[in-house]
N, C-alpha and C. Protein backbone atom coordinates (compact mmCIF):
# COMPACT_ATOMS: atom_id res chain seq x y z
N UNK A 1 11.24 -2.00 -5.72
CA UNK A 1 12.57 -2.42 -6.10
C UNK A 1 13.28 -3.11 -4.93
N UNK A 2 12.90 -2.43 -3.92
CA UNK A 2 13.68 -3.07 -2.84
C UNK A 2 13.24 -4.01 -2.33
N UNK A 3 12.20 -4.63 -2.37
CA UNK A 3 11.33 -6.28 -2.21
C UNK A 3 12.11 -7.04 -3.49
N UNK A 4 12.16 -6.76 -4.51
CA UNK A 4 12.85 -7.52 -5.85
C UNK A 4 14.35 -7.31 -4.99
N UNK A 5 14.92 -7.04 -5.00
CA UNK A 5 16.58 -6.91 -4.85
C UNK A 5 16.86 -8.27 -3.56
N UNK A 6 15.90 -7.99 -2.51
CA UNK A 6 15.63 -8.50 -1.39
C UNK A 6 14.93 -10.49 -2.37
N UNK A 7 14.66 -10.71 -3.34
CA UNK A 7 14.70 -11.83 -3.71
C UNK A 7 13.14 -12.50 -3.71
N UNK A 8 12.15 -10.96 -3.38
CA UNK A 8 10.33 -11.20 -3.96
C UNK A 8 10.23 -10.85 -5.35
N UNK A 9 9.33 -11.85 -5.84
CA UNK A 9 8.16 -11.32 -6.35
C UNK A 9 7.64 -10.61 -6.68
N UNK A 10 7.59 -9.65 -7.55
CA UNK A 10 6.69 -8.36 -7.47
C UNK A 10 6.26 -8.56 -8.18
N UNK A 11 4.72 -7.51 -8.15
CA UNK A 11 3.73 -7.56 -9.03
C UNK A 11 3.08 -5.94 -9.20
N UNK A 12 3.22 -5.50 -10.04
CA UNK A 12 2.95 -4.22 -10.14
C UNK A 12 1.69 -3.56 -10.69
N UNK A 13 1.00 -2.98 -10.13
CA UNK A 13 -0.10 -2.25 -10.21
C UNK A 13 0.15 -1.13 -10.37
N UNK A 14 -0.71 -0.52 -11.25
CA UNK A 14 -0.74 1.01 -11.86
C UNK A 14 -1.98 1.54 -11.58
N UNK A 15 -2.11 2.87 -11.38
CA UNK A 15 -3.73 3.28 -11.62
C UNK A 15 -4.80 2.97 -11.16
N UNK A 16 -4.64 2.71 -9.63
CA UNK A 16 -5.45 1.38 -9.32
C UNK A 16 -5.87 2.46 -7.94
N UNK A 17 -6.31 4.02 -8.08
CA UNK A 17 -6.85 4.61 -7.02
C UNK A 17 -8.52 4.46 -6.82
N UNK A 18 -8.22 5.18 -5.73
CA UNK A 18 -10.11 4.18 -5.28
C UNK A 18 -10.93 5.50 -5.58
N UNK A 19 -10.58 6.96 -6.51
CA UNK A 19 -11.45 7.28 -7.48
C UNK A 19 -11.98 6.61 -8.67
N UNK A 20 -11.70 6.11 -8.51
CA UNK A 20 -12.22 4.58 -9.64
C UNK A 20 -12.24 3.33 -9.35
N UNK A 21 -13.12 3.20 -8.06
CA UNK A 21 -12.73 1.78 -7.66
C UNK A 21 -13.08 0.56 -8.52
N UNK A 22 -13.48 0.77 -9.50
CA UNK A 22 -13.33 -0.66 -10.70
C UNK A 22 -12.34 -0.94 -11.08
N UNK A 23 -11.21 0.24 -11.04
CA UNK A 23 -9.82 -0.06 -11.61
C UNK A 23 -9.10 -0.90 -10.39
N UNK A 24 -9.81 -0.93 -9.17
CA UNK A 24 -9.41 -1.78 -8.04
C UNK A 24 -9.60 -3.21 -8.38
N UNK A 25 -10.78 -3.43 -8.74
CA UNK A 25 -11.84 -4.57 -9.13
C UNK A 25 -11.43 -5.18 -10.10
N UNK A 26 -10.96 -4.62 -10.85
CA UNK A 26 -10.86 -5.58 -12.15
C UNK A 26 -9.20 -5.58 -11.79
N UNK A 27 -8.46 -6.06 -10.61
CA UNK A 27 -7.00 -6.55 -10.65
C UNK A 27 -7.56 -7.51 -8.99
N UNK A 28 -8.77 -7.89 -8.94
CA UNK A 28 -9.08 -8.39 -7.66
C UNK A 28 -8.51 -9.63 -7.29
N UNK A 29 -7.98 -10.43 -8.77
CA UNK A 29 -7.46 -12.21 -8.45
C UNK A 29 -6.03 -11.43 -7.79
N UNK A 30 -5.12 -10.79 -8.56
CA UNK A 30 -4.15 -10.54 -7.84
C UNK A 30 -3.56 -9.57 -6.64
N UNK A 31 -5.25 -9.09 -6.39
CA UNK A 31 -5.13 -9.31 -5.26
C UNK A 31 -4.91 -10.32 -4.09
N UNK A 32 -6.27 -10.69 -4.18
CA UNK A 32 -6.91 -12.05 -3.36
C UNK A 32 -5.28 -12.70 -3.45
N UNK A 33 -4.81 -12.88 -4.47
CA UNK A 33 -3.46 -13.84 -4.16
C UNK A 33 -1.87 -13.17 -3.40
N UNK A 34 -1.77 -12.21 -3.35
CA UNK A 34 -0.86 -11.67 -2.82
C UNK A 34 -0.71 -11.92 -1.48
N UNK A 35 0.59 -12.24 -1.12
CA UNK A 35 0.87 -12.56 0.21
C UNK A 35 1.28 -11.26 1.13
N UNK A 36 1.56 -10.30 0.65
CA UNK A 36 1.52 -8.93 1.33
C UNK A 36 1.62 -7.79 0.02
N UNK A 37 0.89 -6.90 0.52
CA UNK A 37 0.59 -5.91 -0.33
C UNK A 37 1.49 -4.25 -0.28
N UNK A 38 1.85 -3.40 -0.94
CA UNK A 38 2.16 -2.74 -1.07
C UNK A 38 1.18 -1.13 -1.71
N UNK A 39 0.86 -0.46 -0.32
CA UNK A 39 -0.02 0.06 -1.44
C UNK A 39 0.91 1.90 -1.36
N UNK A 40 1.03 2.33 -2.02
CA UNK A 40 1.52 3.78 -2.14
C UNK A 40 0.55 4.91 -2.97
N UNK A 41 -0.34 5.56 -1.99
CA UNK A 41 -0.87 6.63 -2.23
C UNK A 41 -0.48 7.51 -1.85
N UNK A 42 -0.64 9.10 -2.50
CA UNK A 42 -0.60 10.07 -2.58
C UNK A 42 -2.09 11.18 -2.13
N UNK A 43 -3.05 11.42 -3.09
CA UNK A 43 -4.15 11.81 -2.76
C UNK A 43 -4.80 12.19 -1.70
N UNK A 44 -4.79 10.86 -1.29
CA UNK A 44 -5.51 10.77 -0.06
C UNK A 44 -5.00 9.47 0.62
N UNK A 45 -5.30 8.77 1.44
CA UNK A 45 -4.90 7.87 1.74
C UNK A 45 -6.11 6.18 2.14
N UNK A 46 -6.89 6.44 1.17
CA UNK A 46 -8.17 5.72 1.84
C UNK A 46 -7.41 4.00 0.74
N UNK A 47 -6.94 4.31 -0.20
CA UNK A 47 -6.62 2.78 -1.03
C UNK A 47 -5.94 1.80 -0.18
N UNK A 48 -5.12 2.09 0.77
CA UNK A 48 -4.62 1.08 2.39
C UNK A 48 -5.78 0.44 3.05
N UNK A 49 -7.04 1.35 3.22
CA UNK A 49 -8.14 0.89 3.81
C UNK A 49 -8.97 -0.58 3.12
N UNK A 50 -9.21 0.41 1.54
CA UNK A 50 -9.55 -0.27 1.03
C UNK A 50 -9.12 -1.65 0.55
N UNK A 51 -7.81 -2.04 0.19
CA UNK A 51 -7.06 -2.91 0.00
C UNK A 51 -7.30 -4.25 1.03
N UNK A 52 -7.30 -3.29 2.51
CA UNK A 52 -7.30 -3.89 3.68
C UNK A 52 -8.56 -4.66 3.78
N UNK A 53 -9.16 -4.15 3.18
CA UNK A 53 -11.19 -4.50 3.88
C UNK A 53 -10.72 -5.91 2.36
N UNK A 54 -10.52 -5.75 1.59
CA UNK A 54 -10.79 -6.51 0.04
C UNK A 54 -9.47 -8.10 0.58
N UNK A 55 -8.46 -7.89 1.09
CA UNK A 55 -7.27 -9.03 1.01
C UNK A 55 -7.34 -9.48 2.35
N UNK A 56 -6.57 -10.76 2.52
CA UNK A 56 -6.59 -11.21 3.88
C UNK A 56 -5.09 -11.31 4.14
N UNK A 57 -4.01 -10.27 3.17
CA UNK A 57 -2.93 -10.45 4.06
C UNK A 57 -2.35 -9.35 4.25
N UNK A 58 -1.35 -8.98 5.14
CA UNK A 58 -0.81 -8.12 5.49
C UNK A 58 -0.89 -6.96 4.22
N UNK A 59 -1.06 -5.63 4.28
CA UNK A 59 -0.90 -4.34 3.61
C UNK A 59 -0.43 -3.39 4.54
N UNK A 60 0.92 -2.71 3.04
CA UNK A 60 1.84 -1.71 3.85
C UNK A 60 1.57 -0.77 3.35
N UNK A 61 1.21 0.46 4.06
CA UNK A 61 0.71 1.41 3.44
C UNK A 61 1.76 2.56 3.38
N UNK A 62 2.18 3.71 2.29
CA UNK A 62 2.91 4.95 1.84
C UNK A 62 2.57 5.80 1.62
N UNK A 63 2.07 6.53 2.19
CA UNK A 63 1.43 8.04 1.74
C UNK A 63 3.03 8.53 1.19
N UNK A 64 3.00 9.08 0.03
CA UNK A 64 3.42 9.74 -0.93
C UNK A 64 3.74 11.61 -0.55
N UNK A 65 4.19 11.98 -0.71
CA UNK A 65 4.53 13.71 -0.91
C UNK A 65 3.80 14.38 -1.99
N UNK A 66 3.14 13.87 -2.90
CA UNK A 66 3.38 14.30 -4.08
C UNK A 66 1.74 14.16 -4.21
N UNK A 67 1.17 14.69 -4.54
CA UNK A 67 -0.24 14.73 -5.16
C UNK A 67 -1.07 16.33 -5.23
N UNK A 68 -1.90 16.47 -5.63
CA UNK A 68 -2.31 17.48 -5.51
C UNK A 68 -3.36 18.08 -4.57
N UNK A 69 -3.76 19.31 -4.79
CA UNK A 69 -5.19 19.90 -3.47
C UNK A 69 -4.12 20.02 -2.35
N UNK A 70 -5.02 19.50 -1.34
CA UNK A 70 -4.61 19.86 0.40
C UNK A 70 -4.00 18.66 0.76
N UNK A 71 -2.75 18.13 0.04
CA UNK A 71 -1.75 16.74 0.15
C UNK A 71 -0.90 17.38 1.76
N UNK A 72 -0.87 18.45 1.71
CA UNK A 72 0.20 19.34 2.48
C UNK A 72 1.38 18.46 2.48
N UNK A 73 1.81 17.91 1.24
CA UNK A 73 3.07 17.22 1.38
C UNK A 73 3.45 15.73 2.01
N UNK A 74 1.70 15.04 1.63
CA UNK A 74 2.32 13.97 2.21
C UNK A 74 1.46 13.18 3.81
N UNK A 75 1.30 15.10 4.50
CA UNK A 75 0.85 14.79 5.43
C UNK A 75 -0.93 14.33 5.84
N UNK A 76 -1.70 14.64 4.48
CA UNK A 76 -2.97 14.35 4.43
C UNK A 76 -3.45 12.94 3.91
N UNK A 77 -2.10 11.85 3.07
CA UNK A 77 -2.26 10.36 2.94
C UNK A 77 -1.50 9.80 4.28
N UNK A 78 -1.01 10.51 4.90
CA UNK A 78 -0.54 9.80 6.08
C UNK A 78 -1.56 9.69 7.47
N UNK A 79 -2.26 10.38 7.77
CA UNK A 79 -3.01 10.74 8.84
C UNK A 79 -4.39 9.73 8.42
N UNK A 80 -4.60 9.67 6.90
CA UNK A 80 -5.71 8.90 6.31
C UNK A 80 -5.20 7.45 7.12
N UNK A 81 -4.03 7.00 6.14
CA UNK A 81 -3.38 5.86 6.22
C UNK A 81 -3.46 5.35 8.04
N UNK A 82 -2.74 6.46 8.54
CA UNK A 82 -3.27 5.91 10.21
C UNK A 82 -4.46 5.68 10.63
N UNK A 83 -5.35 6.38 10.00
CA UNK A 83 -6.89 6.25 10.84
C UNK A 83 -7.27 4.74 10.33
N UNK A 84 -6.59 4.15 9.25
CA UNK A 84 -7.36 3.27 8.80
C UNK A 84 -7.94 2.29 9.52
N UNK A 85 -9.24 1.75 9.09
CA UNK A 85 -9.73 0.75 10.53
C UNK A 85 -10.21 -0.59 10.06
N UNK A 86 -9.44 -0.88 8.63
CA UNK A 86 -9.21 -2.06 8.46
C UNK A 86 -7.64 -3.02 9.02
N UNK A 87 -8.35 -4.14 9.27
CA UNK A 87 -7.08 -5.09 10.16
C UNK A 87 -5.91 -5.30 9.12
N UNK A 88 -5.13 -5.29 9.46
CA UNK A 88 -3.74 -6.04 8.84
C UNK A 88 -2.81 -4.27 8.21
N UNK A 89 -3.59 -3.58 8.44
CA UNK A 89 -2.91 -2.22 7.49
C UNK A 89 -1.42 -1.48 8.40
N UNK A 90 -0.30 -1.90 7.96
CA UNK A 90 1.09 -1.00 8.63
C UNK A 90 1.14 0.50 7.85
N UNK A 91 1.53 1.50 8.53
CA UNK A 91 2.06 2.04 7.70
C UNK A 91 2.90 2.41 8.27
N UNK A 92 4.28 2.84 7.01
CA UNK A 92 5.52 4.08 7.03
C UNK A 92 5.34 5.45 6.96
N UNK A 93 6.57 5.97 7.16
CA UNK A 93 6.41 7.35 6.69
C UNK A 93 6.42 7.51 5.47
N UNK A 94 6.34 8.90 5.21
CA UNK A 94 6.09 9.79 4.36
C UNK A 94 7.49 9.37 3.37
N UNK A 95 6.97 8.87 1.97
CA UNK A 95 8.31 8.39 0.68
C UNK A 95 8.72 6.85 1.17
N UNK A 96 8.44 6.34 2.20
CA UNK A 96 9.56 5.43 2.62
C UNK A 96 9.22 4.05 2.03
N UNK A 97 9.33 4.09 0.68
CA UNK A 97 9.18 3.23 -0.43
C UNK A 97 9.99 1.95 0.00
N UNK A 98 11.34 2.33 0.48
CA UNK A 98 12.24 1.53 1.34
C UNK A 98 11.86 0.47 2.14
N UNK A 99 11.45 1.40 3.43
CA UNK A 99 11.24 0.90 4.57
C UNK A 99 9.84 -0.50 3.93
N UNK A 100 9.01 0.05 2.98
CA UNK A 100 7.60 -0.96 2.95
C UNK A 100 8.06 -2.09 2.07
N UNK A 101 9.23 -1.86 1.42
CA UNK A 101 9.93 -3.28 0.35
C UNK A 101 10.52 -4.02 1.44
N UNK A 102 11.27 -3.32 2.13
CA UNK A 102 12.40 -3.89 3.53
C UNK A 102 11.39 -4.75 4.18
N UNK A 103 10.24 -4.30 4.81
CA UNK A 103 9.36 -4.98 5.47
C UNK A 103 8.42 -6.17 4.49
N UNK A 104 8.06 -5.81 3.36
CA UNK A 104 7.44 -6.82 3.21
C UNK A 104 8.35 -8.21 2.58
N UNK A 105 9.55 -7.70 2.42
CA UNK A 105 10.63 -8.65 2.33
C UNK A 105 10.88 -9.76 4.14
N UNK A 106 10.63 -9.21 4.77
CA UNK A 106 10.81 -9.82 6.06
C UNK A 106 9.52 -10.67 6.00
N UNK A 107 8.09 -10.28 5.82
CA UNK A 107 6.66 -10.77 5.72
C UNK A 107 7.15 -11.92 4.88
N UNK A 108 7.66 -11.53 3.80
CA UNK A 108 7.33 -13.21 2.91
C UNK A 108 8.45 -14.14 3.55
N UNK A 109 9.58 -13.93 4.23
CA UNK A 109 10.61 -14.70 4.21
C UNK A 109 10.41 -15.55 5.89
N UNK A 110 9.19 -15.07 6.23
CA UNK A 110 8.64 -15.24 7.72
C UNK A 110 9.23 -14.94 8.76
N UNK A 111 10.15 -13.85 8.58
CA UNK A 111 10.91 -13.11 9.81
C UNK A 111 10.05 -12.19 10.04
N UNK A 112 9.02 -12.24 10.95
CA UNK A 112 8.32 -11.14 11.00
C UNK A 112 8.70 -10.89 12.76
């Protein structure tokens, strides 16, 4: 919302965790075309990675609070999200849905 308010583009993806990475695959054009990505997991945090290895532009990654198992709140997609060791991957903290619209609003407008 806060990339739309800010005057992007959005494009919204659903369902698109990498326990099913075909559900990745079969949204791959809009990938490939996105000028920065937004990815918000919960689970785990490996879909930032993945995103990262698949697009050639900037991805902001959100580990989430909310998922189930050993999430400990957030803190088990965040620690993922850091290790990631694909190029271009930022991440925020924990919810900061904000902060990754705020930023990728700066990415498209080339205030980086």
């Amino acid at each position: 919302m806060t990339a739309e308010v800010l005057g992007n583009r959005v494009e919204r993806l659903y369902d698109v965790g990498v326990a099913g990475l075909h559900r990745v695959l079969s949204h791959i054009d809009e990938i490939m075309s996105a000028s920065v990505i937004i990815a918000v997991a919960g689970m785990e945090g490996a879909l930032a990675s993945v995103l990262g290895g698949l697009a050639d532009c900037p991805v902001i990654a959100v580990p989430t609070s909310v998922g189930y198992g050993a999430s400990f709140g957030g803190v088990s997609a965040l620690l993922a999200m850091l290790n990631s060791c694909a190029s271009g991957v930022s991440v925020v903290n924990i919810d900061n849905g904000f902060g990754a619209g705020y930023l990728a609003g700066m990415i498209n407008s080339g205030r980086n």
